[in-house]
C-alpha atoms as a PDB file:
ATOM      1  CA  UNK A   1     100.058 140.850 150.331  1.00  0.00           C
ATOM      2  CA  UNK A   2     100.120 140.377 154.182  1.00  0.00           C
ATOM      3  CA  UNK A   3     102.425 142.173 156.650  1.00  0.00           C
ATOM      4  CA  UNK A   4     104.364 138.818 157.546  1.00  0.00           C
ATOM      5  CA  UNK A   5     104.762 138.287 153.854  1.00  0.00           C
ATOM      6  CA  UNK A   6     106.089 141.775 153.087  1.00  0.00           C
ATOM      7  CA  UNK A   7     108.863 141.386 156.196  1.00  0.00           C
ATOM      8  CA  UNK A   8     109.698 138.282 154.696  1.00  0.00           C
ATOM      9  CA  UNK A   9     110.234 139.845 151.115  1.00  0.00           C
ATOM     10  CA  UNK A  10     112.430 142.274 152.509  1.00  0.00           C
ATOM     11  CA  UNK A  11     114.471 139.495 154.592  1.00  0.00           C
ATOM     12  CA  UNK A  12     115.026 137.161 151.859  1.00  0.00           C
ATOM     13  CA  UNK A  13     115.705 140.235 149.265  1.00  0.00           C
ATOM     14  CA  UNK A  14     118.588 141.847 152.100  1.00  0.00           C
ATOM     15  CA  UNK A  15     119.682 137.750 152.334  1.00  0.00           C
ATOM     16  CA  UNK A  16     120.587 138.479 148.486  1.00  0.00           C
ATOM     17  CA  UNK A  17     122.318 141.732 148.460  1.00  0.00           C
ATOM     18  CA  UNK A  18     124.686 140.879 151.283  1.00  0.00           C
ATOM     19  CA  UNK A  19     125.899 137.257 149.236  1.00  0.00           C
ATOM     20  CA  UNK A  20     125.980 139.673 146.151  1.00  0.00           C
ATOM     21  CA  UNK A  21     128.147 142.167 147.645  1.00  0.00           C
ATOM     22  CA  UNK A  22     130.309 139.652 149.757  1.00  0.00           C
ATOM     23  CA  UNK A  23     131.140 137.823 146.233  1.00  0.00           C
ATOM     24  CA  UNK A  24     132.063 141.226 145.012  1.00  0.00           C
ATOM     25  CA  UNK A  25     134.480 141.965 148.301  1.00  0.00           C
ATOM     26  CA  UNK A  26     135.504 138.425 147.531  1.00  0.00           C
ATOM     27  CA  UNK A  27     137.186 139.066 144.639  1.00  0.00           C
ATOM     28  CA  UNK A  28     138.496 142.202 146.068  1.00  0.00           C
ATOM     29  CA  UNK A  29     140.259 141.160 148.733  1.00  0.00           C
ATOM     30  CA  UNK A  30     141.643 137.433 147.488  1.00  0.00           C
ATOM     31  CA  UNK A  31     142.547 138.641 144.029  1.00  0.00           C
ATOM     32  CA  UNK A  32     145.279 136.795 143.694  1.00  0.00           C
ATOM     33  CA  UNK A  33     143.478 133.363 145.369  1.00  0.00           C
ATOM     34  CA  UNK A  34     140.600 133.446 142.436  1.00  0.00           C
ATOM     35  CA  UNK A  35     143.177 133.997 139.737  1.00  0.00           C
ATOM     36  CA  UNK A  36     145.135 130.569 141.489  1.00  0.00           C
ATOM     37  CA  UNK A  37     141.885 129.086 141.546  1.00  0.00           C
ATOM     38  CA  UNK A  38     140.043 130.280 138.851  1.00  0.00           C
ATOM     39  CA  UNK A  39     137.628 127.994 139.136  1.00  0.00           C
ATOM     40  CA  UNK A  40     135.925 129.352 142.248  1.00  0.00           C
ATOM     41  CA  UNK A  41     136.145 132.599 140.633  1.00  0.00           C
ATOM     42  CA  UNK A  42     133.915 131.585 137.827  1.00  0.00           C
ATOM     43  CA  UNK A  43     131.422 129.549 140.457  1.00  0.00           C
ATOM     44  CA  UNK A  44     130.907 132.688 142.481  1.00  0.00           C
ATOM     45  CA  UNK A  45     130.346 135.384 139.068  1.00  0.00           C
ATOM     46  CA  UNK A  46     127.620 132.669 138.431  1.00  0.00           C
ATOM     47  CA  UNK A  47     125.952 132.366 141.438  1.00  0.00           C
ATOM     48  CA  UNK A  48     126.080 135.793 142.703  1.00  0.00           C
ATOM     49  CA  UNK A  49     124.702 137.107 138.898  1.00  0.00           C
ATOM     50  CA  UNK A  50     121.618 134.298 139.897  1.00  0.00           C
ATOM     51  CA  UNK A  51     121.349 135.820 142.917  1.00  0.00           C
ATOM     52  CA  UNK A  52     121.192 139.619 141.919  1.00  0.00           C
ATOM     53  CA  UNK A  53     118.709 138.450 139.299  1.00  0.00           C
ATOM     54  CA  UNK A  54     116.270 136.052 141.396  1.00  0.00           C
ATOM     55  CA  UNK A  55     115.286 139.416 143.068  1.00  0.00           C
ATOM     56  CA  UNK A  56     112.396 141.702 141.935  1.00  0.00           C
ATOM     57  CA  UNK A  57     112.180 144.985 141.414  1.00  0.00           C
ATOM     58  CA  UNK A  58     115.165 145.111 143.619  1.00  0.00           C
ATOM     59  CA  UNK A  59     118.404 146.385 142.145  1.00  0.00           C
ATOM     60  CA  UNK A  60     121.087 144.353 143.106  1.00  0.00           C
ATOM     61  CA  UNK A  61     124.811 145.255 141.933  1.00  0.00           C
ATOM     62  CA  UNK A  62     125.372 142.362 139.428  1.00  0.00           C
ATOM     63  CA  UNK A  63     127.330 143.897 137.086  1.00  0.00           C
ATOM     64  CA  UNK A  64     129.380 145.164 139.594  1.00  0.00           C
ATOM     65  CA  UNK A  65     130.403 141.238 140.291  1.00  0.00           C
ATOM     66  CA  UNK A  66     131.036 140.900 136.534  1.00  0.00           C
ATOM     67  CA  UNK A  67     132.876 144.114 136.607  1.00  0.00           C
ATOM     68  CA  UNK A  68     135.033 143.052 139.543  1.00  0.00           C
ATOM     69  CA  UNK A  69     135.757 139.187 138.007  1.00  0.00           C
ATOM     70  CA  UNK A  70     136.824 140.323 134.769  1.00  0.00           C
ATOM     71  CA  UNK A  71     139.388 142.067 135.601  1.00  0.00           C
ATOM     72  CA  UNK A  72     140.819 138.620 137.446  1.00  0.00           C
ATOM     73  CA  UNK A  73     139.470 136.076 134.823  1.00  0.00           C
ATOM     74  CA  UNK A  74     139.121 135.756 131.680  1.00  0.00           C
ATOM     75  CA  UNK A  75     136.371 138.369 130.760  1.00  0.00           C
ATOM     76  CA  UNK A  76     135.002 136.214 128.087  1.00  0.00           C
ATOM     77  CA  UNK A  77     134.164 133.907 130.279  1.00  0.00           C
ATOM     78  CA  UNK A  78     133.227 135.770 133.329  1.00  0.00           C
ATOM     79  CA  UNK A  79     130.638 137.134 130.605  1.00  0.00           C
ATOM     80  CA  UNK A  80     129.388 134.311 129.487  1.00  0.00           C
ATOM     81  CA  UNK A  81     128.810 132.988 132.736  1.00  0.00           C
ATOM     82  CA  UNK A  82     127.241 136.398 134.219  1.00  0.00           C
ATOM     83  CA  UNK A  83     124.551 136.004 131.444  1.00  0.00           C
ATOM     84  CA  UNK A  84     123.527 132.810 131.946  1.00  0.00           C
ATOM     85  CA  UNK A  85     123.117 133.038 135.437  1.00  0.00           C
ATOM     86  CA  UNK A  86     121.495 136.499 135.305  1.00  0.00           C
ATOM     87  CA  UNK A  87     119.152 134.959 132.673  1.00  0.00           C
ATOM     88  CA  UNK A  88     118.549 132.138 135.236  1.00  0.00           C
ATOM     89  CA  UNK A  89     117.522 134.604 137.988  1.00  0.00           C
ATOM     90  CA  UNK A  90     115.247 136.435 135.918  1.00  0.00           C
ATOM     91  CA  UNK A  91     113.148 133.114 134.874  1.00  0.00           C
ATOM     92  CA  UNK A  92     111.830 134.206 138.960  1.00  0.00           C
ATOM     93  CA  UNK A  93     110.031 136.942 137.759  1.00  0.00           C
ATOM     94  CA  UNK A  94     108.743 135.170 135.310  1.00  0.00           C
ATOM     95  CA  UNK A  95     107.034 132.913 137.551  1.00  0.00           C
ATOM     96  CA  UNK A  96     105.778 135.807 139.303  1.00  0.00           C
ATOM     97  CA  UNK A  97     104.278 137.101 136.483  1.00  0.00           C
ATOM     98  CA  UNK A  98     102.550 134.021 135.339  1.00  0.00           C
ATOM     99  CA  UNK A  99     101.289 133.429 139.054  1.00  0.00           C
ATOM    100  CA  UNK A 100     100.256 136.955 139.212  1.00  0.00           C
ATOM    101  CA  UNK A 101      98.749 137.049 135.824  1.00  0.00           C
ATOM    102  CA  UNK A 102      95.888 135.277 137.026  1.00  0.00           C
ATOM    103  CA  UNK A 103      94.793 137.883 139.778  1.00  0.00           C
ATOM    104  CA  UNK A 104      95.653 141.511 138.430  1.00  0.00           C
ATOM    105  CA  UNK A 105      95.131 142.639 134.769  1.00  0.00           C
ATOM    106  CA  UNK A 106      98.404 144.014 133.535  1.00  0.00           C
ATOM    107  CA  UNK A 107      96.196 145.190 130.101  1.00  0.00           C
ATOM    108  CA  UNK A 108      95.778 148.627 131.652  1.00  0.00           C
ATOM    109  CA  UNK A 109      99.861 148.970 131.878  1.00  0.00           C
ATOM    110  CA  UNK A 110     101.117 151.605 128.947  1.00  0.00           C
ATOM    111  CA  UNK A 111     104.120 149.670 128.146  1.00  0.00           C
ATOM    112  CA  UNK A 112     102.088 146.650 127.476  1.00  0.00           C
ATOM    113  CA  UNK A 113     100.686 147.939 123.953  1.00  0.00           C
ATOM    114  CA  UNK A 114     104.568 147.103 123.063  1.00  0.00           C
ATOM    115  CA  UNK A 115     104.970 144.300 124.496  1.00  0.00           C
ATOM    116  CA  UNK A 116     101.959 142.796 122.750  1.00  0.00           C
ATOM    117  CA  UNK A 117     103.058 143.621 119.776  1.00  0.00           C
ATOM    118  CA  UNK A 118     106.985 143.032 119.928  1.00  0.00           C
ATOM    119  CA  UNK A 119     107.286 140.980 122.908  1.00  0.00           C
ATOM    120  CA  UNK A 120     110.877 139.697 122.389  1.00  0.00           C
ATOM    121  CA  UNK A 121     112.132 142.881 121.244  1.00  0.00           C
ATOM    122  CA  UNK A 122     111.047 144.652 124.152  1.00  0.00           C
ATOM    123  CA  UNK A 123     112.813 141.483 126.214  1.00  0.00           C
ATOM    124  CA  UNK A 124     115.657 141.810 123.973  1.00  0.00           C
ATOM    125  CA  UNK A 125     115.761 145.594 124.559  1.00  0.00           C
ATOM    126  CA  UNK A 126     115.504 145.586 128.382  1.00  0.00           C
ATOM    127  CA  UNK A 127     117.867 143.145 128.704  1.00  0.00           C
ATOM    128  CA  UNK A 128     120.778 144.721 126.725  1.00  0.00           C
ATOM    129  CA  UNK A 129     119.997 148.006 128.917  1.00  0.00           C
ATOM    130  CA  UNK A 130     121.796 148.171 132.220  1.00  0.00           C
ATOM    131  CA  UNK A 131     118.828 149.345 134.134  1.00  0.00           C
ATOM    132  CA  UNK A 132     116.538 147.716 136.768  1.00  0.00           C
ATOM    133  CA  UNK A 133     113.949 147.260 134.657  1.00  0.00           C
ATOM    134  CA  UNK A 134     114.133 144.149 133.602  1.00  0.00           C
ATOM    135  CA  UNK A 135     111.671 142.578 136.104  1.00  0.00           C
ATOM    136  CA  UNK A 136     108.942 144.435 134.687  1.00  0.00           C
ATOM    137  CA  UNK A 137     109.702 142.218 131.203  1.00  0.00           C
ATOM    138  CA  UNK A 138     109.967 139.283 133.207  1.00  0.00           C
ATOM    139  CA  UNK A 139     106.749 139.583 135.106  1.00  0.00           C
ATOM    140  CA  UNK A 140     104.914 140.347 131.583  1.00  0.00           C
ATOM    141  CA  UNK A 141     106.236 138.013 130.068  1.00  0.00           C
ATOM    142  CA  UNK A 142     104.792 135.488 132.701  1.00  0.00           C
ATOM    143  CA  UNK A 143     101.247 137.012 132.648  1.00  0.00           C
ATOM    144  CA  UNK A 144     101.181 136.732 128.964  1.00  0.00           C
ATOM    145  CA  UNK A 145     102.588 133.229 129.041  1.00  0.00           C
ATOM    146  CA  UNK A 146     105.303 133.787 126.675  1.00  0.00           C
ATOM    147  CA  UNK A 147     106.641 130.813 126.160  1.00  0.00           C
ATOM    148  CA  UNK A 148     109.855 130.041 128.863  1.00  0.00           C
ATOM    149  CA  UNK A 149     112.166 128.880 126.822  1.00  0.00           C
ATOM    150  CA  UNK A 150     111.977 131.856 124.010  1.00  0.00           C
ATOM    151  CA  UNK A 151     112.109 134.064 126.965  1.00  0.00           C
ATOM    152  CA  UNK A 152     115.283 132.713 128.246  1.00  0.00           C
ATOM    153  CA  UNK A 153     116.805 132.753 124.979  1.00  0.00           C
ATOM    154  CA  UNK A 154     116.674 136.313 124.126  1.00  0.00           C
ATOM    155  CA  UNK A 155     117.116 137.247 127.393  1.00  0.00           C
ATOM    156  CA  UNK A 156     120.439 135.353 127.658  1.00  0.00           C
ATOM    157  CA  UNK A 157     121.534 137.097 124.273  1.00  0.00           C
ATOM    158  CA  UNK A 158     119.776 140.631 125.630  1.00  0.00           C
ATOM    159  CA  UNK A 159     122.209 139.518 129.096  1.00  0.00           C
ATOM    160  CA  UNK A 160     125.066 138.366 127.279  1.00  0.00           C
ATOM    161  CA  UNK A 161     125.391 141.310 125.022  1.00  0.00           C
ATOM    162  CA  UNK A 162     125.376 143.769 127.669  1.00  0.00           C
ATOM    163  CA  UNK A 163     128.195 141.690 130.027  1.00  0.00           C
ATOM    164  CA  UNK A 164     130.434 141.827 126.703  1.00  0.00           C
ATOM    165  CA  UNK A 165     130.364 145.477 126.169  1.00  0.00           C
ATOM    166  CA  UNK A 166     130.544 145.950 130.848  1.00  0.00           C
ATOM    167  CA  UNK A 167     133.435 143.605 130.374  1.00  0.00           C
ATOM    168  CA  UNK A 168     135.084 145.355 127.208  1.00  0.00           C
ATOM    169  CA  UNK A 169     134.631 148.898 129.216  1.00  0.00           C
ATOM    170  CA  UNK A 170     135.935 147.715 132.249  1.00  0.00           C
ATOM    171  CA  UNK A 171     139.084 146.509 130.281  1.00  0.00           C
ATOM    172  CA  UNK A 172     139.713 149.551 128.272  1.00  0.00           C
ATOM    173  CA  UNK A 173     139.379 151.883 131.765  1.00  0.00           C
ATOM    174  CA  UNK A 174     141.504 149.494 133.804  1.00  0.00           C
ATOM    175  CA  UNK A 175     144.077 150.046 130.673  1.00  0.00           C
ATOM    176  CA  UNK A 176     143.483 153.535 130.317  1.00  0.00           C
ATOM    177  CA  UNK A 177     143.957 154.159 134.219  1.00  0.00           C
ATOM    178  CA  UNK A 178     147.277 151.510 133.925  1.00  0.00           C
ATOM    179  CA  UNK A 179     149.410 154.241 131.630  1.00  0.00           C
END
């Protein structure tokens, strides 16, 4: 990759942490505003889980935003909505994958023996975990041409799964910490 393309990464990737974490101070500060209108509360816990997501190999706080909204909204919901737009955002590296699939053999990788063999398990499985390693799935998945919508699927259920139990956690520490 060139220079200029590299500065621009880095741009556009900053460009998405700062929405991410101004949706999170968002429902910090006006608490009581997204609860009134909960409406914009579940808008922004979409878009700013498509946002953390579109990025790659950059950890942005998502779950934080799902962590912060479902203590305001409805966590079932904020959940729900968390998954499918993280599962939205990751369809980028994806993309990425299948562009970059053409140019750079990703047969030499370790963790591709795996993920030739049990490709949506090892989707499934780094989707459920709450690391930043879910691009690397993504970007396979693409190379290998894994068909989109499959991919989407059990990443949504990998996504969804793991917002349930950050939800649930968050709601059993907020009650803990309330007594």
């Amino acid at each position: 990759m060139t220079e200029c393309h590299d500065k621009k990464q880095i741009i556009n990737d900053s460009i998405y942490l700062l929405c991410v974490l101004i949706i999170v101070m968002f429902g910090y500060l006006y608490g009581e505003k997204i609860i009134e209108h909960s409406g914009i509360g579940y808008i922004a816990v979409f878009l700013g889980c498509f946002i953390s997501n579109v990025t790659v190999l950059l950890p942005a706080p998502g779950l934080l935003i799902v962590m912060q909204y479902s203590l305001l909204l409805n966590p079932f919901g904020v959940a729900i909505l968390g998954a499918i737009g993280s599962s939205l955002g990751e369809i980028n590296g994806y993309i990425i994958g299948k562009i970059a699939g053409k140019y750079i053999e990703f047969d030499k990788l370790v963790i591709l023996s795996k993920f030739n063999r049990f490709p949506y398990a090892v989707i499934f499985l780094l989707a459920v975990l709450p690391l930043p390693l879910f691009d690397i799935a993504g970007i396979l998945a693409g190379s290998k041409r894994i068909d989109i919508k499959k991919f989407w699927l059990v990443c949504f259920i990998g996504k969804l799964i793991k917002m349930l139990y950050v939800v649930w956690f968050v709601g059993n520490i907020s009650d803990f910490i309330a007594r």
